[in-house]
Protein backbone atom coordinates (compact mmCIF):
# COMPACT_ATOMS: atom_id res chain seq x y z
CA UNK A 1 39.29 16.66 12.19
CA UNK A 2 37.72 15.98 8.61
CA UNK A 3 35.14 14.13 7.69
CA UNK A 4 34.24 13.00 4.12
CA UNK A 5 30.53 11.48 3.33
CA UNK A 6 30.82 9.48 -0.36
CA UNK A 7 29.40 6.67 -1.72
CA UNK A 8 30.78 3.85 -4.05
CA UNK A 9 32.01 5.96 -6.83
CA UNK A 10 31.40 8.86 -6.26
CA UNK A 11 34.64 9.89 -3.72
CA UNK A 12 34.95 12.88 -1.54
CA UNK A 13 31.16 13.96 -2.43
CA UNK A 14 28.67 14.96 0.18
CA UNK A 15 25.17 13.16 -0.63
CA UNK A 16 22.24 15.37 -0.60
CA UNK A 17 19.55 14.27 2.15
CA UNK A 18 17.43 12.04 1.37
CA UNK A 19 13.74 13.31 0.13
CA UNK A 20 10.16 12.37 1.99
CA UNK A 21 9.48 9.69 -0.21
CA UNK A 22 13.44 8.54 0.13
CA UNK A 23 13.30 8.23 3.67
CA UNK A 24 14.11 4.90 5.08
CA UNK A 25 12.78 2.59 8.12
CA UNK A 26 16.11 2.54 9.45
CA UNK A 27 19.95 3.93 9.20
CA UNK A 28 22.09 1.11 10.46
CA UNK A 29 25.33 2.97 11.58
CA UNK A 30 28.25 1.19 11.30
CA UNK A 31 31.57 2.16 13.06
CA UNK A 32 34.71 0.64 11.96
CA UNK A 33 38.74 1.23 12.53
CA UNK A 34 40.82 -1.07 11.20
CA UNK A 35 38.24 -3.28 10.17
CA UNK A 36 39.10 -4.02 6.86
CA UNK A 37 38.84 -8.05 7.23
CA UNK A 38 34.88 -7.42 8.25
CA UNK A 39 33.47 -4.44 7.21
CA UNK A 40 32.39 -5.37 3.62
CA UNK A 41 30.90 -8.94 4.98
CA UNK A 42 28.85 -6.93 7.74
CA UNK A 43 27.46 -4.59 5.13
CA UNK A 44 26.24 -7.55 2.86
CA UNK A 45 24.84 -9.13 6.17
CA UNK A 46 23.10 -6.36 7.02
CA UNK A 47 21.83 -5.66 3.54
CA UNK A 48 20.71 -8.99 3.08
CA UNK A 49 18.91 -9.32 6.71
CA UNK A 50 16.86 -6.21 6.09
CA UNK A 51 16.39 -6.83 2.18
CA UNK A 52 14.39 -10.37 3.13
CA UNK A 53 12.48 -8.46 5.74
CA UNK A 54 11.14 -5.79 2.96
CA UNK A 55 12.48 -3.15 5.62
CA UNK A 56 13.61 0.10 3.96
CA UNK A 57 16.75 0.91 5.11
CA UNK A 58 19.95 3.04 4.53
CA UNK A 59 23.19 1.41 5.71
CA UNK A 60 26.26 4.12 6.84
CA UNK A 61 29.90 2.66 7.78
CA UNK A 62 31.99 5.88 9.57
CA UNK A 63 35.71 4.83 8.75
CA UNK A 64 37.57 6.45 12.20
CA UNK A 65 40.36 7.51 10.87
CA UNK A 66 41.46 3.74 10.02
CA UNK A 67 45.36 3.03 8.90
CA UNK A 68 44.29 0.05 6.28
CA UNK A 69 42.00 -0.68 3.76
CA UNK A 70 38.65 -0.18 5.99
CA UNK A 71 37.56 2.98 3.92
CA UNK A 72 38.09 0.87 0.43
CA UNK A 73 36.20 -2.25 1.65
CA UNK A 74 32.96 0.19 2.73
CA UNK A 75 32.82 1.73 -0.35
CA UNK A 76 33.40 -1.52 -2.14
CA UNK A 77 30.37 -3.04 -0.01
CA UNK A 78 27.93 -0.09 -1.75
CA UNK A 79 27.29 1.22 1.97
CA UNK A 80 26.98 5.19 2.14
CA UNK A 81 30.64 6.31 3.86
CA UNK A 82 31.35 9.11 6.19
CA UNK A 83 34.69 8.80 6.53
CA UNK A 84 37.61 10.90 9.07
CA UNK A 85 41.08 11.37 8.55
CA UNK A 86 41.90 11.11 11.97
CA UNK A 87 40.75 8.33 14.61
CA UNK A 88 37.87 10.28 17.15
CA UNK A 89 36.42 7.16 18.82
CA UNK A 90 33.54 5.23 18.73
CA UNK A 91 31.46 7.29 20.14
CA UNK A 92 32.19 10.33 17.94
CA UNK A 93 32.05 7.92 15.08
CA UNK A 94 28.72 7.20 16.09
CA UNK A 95 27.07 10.58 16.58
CA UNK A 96 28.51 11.30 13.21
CA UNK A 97 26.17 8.14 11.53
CA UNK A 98 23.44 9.32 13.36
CA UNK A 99 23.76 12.82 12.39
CA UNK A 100 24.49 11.91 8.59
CA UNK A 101 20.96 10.04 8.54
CA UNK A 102 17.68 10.44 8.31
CA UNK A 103 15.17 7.87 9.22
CA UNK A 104 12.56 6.97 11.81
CA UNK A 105 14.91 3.94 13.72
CA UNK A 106 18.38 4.16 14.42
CA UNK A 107 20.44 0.81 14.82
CA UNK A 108 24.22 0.77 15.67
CA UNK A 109 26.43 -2.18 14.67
CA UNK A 110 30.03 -2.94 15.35
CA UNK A 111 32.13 -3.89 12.21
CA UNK A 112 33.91 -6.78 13.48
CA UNK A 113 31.34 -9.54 12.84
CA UNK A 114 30.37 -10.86 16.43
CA UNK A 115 26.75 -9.19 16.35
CA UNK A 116 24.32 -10.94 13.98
CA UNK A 117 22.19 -9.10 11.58
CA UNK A 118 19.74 -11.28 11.06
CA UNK A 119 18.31 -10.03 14.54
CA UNK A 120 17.78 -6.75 13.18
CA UNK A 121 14.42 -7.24 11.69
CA UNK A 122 12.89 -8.63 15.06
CA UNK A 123 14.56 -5.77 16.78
CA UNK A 124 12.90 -3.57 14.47
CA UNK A 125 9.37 -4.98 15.50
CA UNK A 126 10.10 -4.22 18.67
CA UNK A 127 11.09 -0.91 18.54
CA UNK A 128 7.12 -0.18 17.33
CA UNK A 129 6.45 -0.40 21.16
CA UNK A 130 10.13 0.65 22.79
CA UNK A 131 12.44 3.13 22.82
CA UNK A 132 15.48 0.98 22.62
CA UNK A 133 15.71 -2.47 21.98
CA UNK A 134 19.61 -3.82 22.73
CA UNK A 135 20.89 -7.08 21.34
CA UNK A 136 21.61 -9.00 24.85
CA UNK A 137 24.96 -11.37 24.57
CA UNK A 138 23.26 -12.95 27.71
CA UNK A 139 25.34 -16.15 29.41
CA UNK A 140 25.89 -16.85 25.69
CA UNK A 141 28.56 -14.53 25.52
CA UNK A 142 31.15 -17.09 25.10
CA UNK A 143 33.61 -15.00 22.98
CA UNK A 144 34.36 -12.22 25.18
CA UNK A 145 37.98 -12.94 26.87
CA UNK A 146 38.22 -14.52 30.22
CA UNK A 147 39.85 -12.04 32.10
CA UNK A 148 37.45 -9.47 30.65
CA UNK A 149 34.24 -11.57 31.89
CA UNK A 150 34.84 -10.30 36.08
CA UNK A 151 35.24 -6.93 35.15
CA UNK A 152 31.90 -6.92 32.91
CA UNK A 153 30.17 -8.56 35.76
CA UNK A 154 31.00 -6.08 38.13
CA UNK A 155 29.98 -3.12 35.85
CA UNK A 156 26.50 -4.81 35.09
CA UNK A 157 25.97 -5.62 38.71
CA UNK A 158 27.03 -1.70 39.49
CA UNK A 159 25.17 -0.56 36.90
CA UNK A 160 21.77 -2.38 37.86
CA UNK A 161 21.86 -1.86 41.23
CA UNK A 162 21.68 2.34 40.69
CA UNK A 163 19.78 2.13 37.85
CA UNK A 164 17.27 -0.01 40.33
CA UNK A 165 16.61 -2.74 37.05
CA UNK A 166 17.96 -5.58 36.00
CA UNK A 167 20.56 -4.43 33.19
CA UNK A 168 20.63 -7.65 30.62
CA UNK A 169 23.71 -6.18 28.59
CA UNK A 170 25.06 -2.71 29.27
CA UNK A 171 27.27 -2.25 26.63
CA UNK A 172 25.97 -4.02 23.81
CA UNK A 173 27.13 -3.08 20.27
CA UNK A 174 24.49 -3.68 18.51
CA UNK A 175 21.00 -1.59 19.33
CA UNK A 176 17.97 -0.24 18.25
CA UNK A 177 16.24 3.10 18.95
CA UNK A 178 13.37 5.42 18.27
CA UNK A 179 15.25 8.80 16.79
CA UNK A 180 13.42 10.78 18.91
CA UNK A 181 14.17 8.88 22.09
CA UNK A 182 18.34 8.92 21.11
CA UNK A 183 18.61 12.45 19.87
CA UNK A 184 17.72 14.21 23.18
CA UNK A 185 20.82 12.51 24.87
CA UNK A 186 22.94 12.67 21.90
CA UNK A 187 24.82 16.39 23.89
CA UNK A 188 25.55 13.81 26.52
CA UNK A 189 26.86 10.89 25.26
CA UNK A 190 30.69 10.61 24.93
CA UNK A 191 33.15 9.87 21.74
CA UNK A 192 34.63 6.98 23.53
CA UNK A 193 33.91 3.26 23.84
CA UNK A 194 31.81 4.82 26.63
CA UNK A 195 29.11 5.47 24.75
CA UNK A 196 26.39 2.71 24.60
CA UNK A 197 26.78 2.62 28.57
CA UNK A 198 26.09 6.35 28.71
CA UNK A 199 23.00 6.29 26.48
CA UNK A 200 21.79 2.72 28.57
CA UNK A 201 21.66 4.80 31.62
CA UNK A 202 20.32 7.38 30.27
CA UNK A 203 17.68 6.21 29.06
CA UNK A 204 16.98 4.05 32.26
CA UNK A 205 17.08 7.01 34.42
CA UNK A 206 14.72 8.72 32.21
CA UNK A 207 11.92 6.18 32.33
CA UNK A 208 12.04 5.45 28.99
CA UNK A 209 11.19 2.13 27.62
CA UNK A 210 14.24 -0.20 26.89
CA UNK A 211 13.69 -3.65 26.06
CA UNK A 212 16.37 -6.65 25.14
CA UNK A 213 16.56 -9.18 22.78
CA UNK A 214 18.69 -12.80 23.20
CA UNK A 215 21.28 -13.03 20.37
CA UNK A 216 24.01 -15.02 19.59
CA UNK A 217 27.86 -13.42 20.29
CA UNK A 218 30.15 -14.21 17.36
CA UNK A 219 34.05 -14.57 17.25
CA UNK A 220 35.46 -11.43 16.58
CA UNK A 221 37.35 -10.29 13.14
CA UNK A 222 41.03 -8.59 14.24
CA UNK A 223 41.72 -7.26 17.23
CA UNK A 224 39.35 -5.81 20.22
CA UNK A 225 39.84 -2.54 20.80
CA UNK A 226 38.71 -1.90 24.48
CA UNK A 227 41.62 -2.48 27.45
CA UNK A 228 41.84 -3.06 30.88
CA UNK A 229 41.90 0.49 31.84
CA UNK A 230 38.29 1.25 29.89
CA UNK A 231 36.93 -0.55 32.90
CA UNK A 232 37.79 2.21 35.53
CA UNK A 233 36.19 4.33 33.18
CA UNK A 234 33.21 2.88 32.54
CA UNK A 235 32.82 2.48 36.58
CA UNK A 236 33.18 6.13 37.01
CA UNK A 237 31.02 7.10 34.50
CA UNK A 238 28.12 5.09 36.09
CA UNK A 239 28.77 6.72 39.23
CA UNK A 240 28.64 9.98 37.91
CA UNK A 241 25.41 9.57 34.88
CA UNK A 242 23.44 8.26 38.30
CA UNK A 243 24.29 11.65 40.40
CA UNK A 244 23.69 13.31 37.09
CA UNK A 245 20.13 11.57 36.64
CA UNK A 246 19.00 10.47 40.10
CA UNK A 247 21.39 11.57 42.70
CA UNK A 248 19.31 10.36 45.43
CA UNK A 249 20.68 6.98 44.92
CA UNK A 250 24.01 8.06 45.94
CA UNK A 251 23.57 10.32 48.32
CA UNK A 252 20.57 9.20 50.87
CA UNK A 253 22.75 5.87 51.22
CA UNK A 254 26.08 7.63 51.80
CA UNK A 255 25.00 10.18 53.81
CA UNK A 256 23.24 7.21 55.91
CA UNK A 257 26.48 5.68 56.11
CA UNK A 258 27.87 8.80 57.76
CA UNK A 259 24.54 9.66 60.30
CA UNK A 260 24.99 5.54 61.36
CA UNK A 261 29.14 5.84 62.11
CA UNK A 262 27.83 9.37 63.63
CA UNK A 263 25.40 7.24 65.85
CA UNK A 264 27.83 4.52 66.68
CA UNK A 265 30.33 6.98 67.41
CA UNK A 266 27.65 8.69 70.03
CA UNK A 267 27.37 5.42 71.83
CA UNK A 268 30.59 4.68 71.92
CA UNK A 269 31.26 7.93 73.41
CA UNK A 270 28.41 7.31 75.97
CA UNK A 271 29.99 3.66 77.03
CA UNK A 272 33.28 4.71 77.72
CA UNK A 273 32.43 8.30 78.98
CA UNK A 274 35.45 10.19 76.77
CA UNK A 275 33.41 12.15 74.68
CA UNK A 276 34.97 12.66 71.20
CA UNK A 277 33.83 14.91 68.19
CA UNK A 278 33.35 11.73 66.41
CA UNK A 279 29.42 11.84 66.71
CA UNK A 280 28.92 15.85 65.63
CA UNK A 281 31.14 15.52 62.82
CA UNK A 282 29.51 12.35 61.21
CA UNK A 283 25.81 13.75 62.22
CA UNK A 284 26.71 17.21 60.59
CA UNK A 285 28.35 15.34 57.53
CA UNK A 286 25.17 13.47 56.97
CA UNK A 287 23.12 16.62 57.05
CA UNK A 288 25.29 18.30 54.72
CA UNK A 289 25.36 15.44 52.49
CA UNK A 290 21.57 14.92 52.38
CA UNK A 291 21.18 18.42 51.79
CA UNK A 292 23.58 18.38 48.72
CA UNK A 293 21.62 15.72 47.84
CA UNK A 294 18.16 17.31 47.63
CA UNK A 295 19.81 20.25 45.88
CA UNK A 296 21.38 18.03 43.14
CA UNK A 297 18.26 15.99 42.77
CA UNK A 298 16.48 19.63 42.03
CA UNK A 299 18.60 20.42 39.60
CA UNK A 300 18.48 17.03 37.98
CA UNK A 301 14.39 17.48 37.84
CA UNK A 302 15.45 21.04 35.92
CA UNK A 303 17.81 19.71 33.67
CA UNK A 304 15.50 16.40 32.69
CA UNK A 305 12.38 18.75 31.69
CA UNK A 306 14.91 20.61 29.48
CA UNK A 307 15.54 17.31 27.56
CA UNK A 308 12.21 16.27 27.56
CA UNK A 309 10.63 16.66 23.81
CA UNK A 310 8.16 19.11 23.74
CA UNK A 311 6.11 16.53 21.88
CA UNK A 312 5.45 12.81 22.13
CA UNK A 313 5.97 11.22 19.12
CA UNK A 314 3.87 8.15 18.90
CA UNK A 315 6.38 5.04 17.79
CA UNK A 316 7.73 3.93 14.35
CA UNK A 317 6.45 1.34 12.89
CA UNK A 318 8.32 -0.39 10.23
C-alpha cells in the first residue's frame, strides 16, 4: 500500500515537517473515501471555525484509496493530503493523519458533513484540562438510521457497564486529544471503523481524563459506510479491550457465576441424596477461572506501566 502526502499544487511531493515556530495548536485529521460531495465543504468549515477562533491549526484529509474525485476535491480545498492508492480503513487512515502531523492537539473529523466544526474551538478549550474531549451526538442523534439506533444502544450500555462510567458517545467521529495521551495507544488501536471505540476504552481503562461535549448530528453526505455486521465486531472488541485492560471485570463475575451453579448444584445434590459431579466441577471451574483472572490482571498491571509515558506532560493550551 502507497501513500502520497501533497498539497494543492504541488502533487506527489512529501512536505517537509513543519519547524518550531510552524507548529500548530492543532492537526484536524480528516478521513475520507468516496467523499467527494463533502470533503472540500468540511475543509472550508473547519478552516473557517478555527480561523475565527485565532487557533493555529494544520488541516490533513487522508484520501483511502477513494474510486472518485475525493483526492481532487482535498487538494482543491488547500488542505495538506496524504493520500493511498488502495482503501486500508478508517482506522489506518487515521493513524496515518496523526503520524503525518505535528502539533500539540489532535482532532479527528469524518468527511461526510454530519459533525459540526464550529464545536471545535470549545473542544479545544477543553482539552487544556482533558485528555480527550469527544463530540457527544447525545438523544440528538436524530440522523443515525432506525434500525442502527438498538444496536448502538446495546454497545453503549455494554460498553459502560465494563468500563464502570457512563459512556455519553462511544464511537463518535469527531474528537479531541492531548498527543501525548493518543500516541501511547496508537500500537493498539485498529485500521477499521473500530477505532474510536478502541481508543474510548482505552483511555477509560487507563484513568485518563475524557470529557464530552453536546453537539448537533448532521444529515450525512453519500452513503454510510458501517453495516450490520460491524456491530458483532464492535461487541467483541469491548469484551476483549476490557480483559486486555481490567480483566477483573470479566472474570470475578463469571467465575461467580460458576462457584453459585457449583453451590446450587451442592444443594441440590444434598436434597435429593444422588450426588452428582455437578458441584466439584463448577467449584473447581470457579477457582480456575479466578485464578486466570488474577494472572491476567498481573499482566495487564505489566503491560499498562509499559505504556505509561515516562513523563507527564502538563496540558496544551491553545
Amino acid at each position: 500500500m502507497t501513500a502520497v502526502t501533497d498539497t494543492m499544487g504541488a502533487p506527489n511531493r512529501q512536505d517537509p515537517p513543519l519547524s518550531p515556530s510552524r507548529r500548530p495548536t492543532i492537526a484536524v485529521v480528516i478521513p475520507a473515501f468516496n467523499e467527494e460531495g463533502a470533503v472540500q465543504a468540511t475543509v472550508e468549515d473547519v478552516r473557517r471555525a478555527l480561523d475565527g477562533a485565532r487557533v493555529s491549526h494544520e488541516i490533513i484529509v487522508v484520501n483511502d484509496g477513494s474510486s472518485d474525485n475525493t483526492v481532487v476535491a482535498a487538494r482543491a480545498s488547500g488542505a495538506r493530503v496524504v493520500n493511498f492508492t488502495d482503501n486500508g480503513g478508517y482506522g489506518h487512515a487515521l493513524k496515518a493523519g496523526i503520524a503525518a502531523s505535528d502539533s500539540d492537539l489532535v482532532a479527528i473529523l469524518d468527511a461526510d458533513g454530519t459533525y459540526p466544526p464550529e464545536a471545535l474551538p470549545a473542544m479545544i478549550q477543553m482539552a487544556a484540562l482533558s485528555d480527550m474531549v469527544v463530540g457527544d451526538r447525545g438523544p440528538g442523534m436524530t440522523n443515525v438510521p432506525f434500525v442502527r439506533r438498538p444496536a448502538k444502544w446495546i454497545l453503549k450500555v455494554l460498553a459502560s457497564i465494563l468500563a464502570r462510567r457512563k459512556i455519553n458517545d462511544v464511537n463518535s467521529g469527531l474528537r479531541v486529544f492531548r498527543r501525548p495521551a493518543l500516541e501511547r495507544f496508537v500500537p493498539l488501536l485498529p485500521d477499521g471503523y473500530s477505532f474510536t471505540t478502541t481508543i474510548t476504552l482505552c483511555m477509560l481503562a487507563s484513568n485518563l481524563t475524557v470529557v464530552y461535549y453536546p453537539i448537533h448530528y448532521g444529515q450525512r453526505i453519500g452513503h454510510s459506510k458501517i453495516k450490520a455486521r460491524h456491530f458483532f465486531k464492535f461487541v467483541f472488541l469491548v469484551v476483549r479491550l476490557t480483559v486486555l485492560f481490567q480483566p477483573l471485570r470479566i472474570f470475578l463475575p463469571l467465575g461467580a457465576i460458576l462457584f453459585v451453579a457449583g453451590v446450587a448444584s451442592a444443594i441440590n445434590d444434598i436434597s435429593v441424596m444422588t450426588p452428582s459431579t455437578g458441584a466439584i466441577l463448577g467449584i473447581l471451574a470457579a477457582v480456575m477461572v479466578w485464578s486466570l483472572g488474577l494472572w491476567a490482571d498481573r499482566a495487564a498491571r505489566l503491560r499498562h506501566a509499559r505504556l505509561e509515558p515516562r513523563e507527564q506532560n502538563t496540558p496544551a493550551r491553545p
